[in-house]
N, C-alpha and C. Protein backbone atom coordinates (compact mmCIF):
# COMPACT_ATOMS: atom_id res chain seq x y z
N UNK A 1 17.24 -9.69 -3.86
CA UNK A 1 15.86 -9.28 -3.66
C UNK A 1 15.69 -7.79 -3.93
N UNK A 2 16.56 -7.26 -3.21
CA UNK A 2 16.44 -5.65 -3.81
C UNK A 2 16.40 -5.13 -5.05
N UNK A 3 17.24 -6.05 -5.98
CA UNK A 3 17.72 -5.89 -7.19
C UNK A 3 16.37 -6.31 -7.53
N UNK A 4 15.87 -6.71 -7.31
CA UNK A 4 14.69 -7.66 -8.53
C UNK A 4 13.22 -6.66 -8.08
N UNK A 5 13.25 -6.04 -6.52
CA UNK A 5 12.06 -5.49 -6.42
C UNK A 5 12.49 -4.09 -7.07
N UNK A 6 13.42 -3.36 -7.16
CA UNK A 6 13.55 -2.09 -8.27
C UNK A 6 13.39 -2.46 -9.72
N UNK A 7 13.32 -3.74 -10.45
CA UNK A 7 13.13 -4.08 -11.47
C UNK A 7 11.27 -4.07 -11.40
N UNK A 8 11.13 -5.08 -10.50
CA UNK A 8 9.77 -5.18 -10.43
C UNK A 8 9.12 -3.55 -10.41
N UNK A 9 9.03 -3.10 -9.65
CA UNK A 9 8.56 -0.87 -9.39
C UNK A 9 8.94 -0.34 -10.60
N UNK A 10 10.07 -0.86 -11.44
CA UNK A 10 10.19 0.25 -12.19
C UNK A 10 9.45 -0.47 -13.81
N UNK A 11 9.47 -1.69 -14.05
CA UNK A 11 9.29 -2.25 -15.03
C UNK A 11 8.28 -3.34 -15.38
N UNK A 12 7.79 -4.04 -14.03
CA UNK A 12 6.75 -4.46 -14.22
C UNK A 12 7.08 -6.49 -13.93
N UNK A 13 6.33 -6.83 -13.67
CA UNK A 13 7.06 -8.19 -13.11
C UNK A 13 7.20 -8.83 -14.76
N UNK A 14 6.44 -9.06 -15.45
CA UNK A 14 7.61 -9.15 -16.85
C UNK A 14 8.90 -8.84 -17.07
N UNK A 15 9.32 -7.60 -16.36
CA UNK A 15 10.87 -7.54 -16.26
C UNK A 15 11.89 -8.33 -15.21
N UNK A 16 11.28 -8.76 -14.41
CA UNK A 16 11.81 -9.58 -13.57
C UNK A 16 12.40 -11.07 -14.23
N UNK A 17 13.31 -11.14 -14.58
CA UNK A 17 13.75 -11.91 -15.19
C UNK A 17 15.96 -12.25 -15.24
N UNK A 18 15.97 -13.87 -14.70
CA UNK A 18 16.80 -14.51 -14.46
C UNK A 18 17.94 -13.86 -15.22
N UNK A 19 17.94 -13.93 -16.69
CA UNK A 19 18.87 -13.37 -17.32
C UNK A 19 19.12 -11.60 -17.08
N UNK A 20 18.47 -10.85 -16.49
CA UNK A 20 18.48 -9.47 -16.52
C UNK A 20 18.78 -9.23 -15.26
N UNK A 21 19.01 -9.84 -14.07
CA UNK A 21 19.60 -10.04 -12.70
C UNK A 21 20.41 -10.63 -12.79
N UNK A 22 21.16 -11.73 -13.67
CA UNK A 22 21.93 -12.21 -13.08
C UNK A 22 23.34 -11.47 -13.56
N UNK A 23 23.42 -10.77 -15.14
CA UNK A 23 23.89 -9.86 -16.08
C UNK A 23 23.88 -8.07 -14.75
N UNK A 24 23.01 -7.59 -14.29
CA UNK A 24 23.00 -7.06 -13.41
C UNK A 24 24.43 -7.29 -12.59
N UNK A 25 24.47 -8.38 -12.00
CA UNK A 25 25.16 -8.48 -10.74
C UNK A 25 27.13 -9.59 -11.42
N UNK A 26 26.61 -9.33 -12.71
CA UNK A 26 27.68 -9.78 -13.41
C UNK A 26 27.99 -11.46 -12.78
N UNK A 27 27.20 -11.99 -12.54
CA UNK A 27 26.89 -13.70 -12.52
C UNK A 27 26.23 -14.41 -13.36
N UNK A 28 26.50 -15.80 -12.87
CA UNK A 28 25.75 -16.55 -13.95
C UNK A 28 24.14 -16.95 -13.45
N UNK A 29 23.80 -17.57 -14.48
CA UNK A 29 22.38 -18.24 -13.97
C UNK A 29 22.44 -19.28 -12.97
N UNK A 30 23.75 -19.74 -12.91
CA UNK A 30 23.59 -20.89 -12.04
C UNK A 30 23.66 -20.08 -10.32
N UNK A 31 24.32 -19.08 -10.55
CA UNK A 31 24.73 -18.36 -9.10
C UNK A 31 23.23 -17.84 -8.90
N UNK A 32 22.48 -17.33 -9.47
CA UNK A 32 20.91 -16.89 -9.35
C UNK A 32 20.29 -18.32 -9.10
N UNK A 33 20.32 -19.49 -9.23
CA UNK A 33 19.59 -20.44 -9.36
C UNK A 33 20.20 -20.81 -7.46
N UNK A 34 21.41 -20.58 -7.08
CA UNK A 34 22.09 -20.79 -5.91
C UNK A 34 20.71 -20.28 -4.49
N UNK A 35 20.31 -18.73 -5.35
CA UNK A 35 19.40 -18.25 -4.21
C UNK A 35 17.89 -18.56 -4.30
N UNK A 36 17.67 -18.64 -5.81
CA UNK A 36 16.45 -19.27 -5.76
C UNK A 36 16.39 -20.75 -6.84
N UNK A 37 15.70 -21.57 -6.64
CA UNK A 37 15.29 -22.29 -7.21
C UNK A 37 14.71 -22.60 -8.31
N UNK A 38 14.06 -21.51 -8.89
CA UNK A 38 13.20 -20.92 -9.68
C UNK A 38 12.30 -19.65 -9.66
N UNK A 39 12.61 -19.15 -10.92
CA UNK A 39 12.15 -17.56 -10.88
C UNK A 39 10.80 -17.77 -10.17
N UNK A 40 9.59 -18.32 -10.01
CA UNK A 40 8.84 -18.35 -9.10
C UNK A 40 8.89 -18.61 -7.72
N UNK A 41 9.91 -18.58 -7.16
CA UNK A 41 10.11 -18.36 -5.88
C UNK A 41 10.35 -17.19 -5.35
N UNK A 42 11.34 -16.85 -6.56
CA UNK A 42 11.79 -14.95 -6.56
C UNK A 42 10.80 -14.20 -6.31
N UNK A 43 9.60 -14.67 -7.43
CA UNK A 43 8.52 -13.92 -7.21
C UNK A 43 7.75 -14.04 -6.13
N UNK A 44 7.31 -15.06 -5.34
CA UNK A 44 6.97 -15.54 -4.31
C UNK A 44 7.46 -14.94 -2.96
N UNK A 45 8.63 -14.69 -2.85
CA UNK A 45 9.61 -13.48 -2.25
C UNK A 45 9.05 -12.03 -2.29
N UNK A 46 9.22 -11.71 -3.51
CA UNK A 46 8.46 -10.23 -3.81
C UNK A 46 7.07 -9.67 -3.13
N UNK A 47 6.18 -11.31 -3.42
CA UNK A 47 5.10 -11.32 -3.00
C UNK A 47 5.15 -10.97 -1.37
N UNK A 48 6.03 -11.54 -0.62
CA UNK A 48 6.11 -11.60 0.79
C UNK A 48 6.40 -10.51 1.03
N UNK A 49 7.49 -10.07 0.55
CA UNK A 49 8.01 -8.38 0.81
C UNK A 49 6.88 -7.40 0.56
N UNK A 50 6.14 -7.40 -0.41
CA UNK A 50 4.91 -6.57 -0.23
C UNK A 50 3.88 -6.76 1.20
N UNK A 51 3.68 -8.06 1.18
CA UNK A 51 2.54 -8.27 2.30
C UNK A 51 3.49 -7.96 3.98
N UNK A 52 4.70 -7.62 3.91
CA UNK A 52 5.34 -7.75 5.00
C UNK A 52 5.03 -6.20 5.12
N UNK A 53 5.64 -5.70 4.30
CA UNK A 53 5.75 -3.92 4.02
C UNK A 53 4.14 -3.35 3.84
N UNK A 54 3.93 -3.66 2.98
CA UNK A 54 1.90 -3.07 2.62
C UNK A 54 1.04 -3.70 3.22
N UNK A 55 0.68 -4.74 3.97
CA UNK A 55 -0.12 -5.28 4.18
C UNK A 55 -0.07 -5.15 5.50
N UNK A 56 0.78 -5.79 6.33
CA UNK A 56 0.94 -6.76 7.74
C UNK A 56 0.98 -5.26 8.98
N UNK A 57 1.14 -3.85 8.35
CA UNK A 57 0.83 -2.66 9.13
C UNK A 57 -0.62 -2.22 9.21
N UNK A 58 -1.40 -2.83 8.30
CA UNK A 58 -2.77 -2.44 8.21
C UNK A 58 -3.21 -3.99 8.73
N UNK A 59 -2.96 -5.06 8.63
CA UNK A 59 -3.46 -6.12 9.45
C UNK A 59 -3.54 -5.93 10.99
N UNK A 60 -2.44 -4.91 11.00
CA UNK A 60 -2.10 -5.30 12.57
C UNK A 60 -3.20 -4.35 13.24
N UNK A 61 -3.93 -3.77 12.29
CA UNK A 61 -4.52 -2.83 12.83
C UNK A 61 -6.37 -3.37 13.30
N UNK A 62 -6.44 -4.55 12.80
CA UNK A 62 -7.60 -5.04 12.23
C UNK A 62 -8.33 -5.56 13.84
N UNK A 63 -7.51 -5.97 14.95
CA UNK A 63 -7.90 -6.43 16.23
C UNK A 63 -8.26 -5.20 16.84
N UNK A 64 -7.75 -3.57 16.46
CA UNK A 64 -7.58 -2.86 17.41
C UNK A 64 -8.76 -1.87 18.01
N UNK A 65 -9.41 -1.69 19.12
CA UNK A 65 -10.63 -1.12 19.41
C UNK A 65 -10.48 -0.02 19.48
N UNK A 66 -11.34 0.48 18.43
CA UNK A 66 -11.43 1.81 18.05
C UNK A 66 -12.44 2.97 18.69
N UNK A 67 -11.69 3.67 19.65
CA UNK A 67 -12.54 4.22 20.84
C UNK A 67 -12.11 6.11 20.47
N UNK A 68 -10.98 6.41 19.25
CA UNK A 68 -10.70 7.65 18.99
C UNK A 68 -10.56 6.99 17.95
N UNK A 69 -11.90 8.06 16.85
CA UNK A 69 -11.67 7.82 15.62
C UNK A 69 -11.05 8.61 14.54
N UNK A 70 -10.53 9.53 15.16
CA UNK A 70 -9.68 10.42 14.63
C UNK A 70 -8.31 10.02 14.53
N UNK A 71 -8.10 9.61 15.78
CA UNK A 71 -6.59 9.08 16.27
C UNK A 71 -6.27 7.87 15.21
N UNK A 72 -7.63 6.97 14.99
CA UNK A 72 -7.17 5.56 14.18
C UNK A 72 -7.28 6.03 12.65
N UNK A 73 -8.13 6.85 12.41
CA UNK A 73 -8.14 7.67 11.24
C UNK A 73 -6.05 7.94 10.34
N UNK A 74 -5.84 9.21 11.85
CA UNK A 74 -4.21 9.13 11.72
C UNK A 74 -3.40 8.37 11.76
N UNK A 75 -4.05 7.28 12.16
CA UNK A 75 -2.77 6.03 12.56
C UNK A 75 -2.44 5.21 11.15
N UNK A 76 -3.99 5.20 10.26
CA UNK A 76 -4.20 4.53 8.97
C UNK A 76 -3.32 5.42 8.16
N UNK A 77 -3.79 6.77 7.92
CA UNK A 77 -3.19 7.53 6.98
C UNK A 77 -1.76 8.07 7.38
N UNK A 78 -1.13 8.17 8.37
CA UNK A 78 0.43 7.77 8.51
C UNK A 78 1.18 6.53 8.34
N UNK A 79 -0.04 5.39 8.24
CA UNK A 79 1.33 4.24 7.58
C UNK A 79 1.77 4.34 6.05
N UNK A 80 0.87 5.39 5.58
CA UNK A 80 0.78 5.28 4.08
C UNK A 80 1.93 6.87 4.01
N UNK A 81 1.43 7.80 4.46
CA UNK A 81 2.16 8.94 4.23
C UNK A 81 3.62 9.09 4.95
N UNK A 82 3.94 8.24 6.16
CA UNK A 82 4.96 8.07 6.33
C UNK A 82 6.30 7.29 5.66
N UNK A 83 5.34 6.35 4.67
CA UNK A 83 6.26 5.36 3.90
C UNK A 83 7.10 4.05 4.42
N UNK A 84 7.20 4.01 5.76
CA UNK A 84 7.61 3.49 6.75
C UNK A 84 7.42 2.29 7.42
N UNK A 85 7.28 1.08 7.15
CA UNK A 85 7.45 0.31 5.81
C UNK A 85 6.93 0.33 4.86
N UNK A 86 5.78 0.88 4.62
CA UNK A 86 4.58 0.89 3.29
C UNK A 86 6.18 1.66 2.39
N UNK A 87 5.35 0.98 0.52
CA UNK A 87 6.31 1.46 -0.33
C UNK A 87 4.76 1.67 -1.33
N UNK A 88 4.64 3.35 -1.25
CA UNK A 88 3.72 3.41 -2.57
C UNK A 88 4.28 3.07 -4.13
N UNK A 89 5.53 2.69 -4.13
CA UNK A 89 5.84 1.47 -5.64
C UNK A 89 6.19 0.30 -5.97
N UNK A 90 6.39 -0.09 -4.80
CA UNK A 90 5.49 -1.64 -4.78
C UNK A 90 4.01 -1.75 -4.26
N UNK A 91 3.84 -1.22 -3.80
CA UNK A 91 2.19 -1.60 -4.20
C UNK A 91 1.72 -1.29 -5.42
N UNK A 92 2.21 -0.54 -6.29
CA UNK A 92 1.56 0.13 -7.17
C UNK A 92 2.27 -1.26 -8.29
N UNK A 93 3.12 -1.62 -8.35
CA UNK A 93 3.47 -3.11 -8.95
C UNK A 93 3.03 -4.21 -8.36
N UNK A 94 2.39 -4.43 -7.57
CA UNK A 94 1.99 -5.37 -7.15
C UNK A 94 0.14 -4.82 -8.14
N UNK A 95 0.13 -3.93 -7.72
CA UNK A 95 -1.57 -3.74 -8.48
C UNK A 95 -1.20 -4.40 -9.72
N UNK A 96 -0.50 -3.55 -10.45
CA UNK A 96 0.27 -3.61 -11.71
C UNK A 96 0.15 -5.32 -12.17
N UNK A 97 0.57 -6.16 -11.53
CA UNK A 97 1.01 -7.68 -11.84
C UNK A 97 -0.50 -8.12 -11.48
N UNK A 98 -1.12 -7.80 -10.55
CA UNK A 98 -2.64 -8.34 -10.51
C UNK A 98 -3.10 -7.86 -11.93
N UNK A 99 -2.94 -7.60 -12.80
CA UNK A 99 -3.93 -7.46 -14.27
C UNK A 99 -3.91 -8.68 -14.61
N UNK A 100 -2.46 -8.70 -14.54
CA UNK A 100 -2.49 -10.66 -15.35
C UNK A 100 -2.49 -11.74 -14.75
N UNK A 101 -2.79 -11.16 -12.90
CA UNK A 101 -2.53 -12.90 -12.23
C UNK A 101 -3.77 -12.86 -11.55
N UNK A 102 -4.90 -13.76 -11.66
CA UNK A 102 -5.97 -13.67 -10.83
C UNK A 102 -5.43 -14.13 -9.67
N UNK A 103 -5.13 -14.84 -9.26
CA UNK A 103 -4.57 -14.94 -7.98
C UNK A 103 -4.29 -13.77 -7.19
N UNK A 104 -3.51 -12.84 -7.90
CA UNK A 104 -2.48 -11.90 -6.76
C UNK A 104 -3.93 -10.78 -6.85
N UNK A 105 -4.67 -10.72 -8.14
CA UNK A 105 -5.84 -10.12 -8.04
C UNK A 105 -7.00 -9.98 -6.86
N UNK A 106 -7.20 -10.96 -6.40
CA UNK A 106 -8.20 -11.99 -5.08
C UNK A 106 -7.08 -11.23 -4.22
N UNK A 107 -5.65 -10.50 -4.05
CA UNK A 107 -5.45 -10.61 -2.91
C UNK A 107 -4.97 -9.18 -2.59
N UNK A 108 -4.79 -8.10 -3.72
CA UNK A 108 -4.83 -7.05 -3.57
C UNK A 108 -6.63 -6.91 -3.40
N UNK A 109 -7.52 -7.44 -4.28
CA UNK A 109 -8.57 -6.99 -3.56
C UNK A 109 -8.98 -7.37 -2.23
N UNK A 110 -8.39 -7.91 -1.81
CA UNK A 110 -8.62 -7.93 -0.15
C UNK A 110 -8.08 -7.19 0.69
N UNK A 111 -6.84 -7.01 0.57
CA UNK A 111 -6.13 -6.22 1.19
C UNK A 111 -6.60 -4.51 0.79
N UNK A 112 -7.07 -4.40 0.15
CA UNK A 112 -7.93 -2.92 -0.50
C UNK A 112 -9.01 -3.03 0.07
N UNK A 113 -9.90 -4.26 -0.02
CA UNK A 113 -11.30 -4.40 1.07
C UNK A 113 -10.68 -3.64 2.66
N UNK A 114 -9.83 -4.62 2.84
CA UNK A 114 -9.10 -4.58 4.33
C UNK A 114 -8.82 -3.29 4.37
N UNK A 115 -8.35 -2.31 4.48
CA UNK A 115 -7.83 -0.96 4.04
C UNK A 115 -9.22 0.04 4.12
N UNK A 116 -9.70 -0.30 2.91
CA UNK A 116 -11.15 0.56 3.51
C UNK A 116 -11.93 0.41 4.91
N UNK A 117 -12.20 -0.97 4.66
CA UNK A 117 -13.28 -1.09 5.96
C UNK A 117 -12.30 -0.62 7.17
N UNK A 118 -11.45 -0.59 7.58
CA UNK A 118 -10.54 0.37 8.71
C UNK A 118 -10.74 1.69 8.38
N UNK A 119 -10.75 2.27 7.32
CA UNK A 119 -11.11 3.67 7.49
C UNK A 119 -12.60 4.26 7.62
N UNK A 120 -13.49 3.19 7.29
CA UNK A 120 -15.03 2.55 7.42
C UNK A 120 -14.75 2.97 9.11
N UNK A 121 -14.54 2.06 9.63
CA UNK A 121 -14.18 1.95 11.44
C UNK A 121 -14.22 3.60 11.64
N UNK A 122 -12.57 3.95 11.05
CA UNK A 122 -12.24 5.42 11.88
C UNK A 122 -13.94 6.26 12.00
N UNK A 123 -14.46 6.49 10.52
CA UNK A 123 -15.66 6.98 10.13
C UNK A 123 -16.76 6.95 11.44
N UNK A 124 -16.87 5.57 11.82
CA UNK A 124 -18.27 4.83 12.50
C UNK A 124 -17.48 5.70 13.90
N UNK A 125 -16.39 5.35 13.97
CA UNK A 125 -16.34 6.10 15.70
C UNK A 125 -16.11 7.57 15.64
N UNK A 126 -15.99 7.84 14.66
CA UNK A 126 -16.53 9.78 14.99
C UNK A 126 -17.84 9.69 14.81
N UNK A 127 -18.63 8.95 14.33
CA UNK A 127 -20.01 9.43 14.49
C UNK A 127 -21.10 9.62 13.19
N UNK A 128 -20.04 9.38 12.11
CA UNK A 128 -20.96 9.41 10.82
C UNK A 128 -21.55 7.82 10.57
N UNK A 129 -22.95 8.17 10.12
CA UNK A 129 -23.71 6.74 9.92
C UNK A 129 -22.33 5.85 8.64
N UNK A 130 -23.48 5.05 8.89
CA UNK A 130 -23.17 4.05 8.09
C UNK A 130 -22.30 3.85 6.75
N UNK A 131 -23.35 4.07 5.60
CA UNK A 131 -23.43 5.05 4.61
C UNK A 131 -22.60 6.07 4.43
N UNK A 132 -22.30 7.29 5.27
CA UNK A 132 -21.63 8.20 4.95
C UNK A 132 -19.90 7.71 5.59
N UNK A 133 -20.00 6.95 6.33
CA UNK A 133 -18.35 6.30 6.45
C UNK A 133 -17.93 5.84 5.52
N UNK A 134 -18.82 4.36 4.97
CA UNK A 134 -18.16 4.10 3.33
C UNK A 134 -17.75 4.97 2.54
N UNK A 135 -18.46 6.02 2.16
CA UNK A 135 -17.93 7.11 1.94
C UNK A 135 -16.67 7.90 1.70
N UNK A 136 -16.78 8.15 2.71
CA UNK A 136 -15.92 9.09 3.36
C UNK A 136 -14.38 8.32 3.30
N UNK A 137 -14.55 6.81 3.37
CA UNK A 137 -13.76 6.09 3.43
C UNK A 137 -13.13 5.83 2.13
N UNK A 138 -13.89 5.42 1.19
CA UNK A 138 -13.64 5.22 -0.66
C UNK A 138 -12.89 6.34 -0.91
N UNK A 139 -13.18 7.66 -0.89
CA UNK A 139 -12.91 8.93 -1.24
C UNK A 139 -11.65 8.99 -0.46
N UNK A 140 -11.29 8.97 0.33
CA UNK A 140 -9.94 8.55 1.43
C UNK A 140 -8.92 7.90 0.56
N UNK A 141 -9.59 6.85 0.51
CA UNK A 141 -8.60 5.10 -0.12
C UNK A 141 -8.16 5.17 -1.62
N UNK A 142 -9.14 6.02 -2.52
CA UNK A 142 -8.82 6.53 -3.77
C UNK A 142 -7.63 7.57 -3.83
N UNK A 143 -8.39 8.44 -2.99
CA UNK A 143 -7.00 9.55 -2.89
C UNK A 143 -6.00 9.07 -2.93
N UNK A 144 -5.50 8.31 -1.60
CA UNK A 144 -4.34 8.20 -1.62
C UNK A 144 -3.63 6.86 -2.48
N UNK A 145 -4.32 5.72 -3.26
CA UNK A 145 -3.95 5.28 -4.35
C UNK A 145 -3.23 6.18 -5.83
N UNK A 146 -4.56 7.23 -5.90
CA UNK A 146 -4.52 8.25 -6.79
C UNK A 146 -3.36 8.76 -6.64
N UNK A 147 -3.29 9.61 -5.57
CA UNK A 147 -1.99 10.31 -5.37
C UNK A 147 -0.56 9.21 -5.99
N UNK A 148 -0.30 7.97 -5.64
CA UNK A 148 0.86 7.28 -5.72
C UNK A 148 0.71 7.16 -7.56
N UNK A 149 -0.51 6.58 -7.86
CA UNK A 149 -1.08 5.78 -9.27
C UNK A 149 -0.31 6.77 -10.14
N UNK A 150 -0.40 8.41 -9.79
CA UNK A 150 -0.46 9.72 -10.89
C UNK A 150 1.27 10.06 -10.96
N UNK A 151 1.59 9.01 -10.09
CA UNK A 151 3.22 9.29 -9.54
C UNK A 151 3.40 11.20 -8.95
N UNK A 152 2.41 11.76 -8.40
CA UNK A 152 2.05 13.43 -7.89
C UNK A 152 3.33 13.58 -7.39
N UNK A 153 4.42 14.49 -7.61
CA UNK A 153 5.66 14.87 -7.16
C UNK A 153 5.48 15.76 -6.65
N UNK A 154 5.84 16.48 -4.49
CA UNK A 154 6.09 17.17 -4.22
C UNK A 154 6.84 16.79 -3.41
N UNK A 155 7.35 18.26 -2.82
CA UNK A 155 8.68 18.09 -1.51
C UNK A 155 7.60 17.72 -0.73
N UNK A 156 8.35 16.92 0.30
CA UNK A 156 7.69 16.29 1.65
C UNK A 156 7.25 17.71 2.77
N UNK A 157 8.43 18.40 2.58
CA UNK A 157 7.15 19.11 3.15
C UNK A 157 6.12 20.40 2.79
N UNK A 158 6.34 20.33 1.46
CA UNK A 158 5.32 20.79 1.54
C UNK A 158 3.97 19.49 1.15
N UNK A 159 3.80 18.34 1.25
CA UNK A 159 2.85 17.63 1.86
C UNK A 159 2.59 17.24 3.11
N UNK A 160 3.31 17.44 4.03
CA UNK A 160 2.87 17.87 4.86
C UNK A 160 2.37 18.85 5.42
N UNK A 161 2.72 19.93 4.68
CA UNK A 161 1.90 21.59 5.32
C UNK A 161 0.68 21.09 4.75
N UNK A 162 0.12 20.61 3.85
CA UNK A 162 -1.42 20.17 3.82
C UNK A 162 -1.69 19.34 3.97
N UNK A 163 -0.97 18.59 5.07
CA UNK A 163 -2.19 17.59 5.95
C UNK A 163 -2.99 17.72 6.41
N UNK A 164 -2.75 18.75 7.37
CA UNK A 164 -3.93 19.27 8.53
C UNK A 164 -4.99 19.44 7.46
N UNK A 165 -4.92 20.02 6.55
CA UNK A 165 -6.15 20.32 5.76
C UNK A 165 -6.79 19.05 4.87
N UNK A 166 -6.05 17.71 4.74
CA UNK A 166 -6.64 17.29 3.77
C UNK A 166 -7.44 16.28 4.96
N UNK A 167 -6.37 16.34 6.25
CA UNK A 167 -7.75 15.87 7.54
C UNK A 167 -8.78 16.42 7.87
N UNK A 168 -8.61 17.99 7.96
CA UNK A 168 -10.07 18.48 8.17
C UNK A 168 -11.01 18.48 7.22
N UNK A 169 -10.68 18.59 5.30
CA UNK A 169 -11.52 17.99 4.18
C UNK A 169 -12.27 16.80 4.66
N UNK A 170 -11.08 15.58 4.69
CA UNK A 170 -11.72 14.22 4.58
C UNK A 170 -12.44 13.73 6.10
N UNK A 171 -12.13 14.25 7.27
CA UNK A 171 -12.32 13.86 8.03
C UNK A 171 -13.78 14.37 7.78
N UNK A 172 -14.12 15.48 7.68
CA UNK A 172 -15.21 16.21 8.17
C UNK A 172 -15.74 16.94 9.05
N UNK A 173 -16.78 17.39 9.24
CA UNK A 173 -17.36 18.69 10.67
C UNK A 173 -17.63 17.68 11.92
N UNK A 174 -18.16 16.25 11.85
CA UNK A 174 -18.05 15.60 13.22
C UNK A 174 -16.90 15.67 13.38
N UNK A 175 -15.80 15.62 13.02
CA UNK A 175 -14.49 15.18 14.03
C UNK A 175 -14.32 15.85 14.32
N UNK A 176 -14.71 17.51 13.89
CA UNK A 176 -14.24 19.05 15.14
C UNK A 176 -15.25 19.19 15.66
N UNK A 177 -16.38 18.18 16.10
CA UNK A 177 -17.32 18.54 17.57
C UNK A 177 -16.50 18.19 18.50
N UNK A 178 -17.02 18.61 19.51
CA UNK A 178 -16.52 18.85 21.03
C UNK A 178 -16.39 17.62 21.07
């Protein structure tokens, strides 16, 4: 699985392929056929490992009552900047493979719906209408796609010395009222 999701991040699920893993690990096809059944299971796997890692940290977030919207604000944008399970290159292959699969298409756009409207939330409980949460939220959710999409290389910390600032940018002047 490891082997096949660094193929997948680096090359694209077209590269994911029986003969190029199994040559990898100096086996045959039949020893690859031992763990999966068929290369669509592999992939099916991959699929899970994303929604386990990218998804199921922002699901978990979806019950939670949002009474500090700053705090849930940080809680969203540290699953992403911490990396921790989130992997900004598998998601970015998983986008990648949604060009050609409507299926996986329907489900990154949900999980991207899902994703905003939580930062929608953080928005509504500091206090900005409606309207200006979507907002505030898109411009959020782009960024930090953007940031991974452009592959942006810096030392960690110096992304972190501009956090504080890209919270007080995106957050805005309600979240430093009293």
């Amino acid at each position: 699985m490891a082997a096949a999701r660094k193929v997948l991040e680096k090359g694209g699920i077209a590269e994911v392929k029986i003969d190029r893993l199994a040559r990898q690990f100096k086996v045959t096809r039949g020893s690859f056929y031992f763990h999966f059944s068929r290369l669509k299971d592999l992939h099916q796997e991959l699929l899970s490992e994303w929604r386990r890692a990218n998804c199921a940290p922002f699901q978990a977030m979806v019950d939670q009552n949002v009474t500090d919207g700053v705090q849930f604000f940080s809680d969203i944008v540290h699953t992403w900047v911490d990396e921790e399970p989130f992997s900004p290159k598998l998601d970015l292959a998983i986008r990648d493979w949604a060009r050609t699969s409507k299926e996986i298409a329907r489900e990154v756009d949900a999980i991207d719906a899902l994703r905003i409207n939580l930062l929608v939330r953080s928005f509504l409980a500091i206090g900005y209408s409606e309207k200006e949460s979507i907002v505030r939220a898109r411009i959020t959710y782009f960024h930090q796609i953007g940031q991974y999409a452009l592959s942006f290389k810096e030392a960690p910390d110096v992304r972190k010395s501009y956090q504080p600032l890209f919270g007080d940018v995106l957050l805005g002047p309600l979240a430093k009222s009293p």
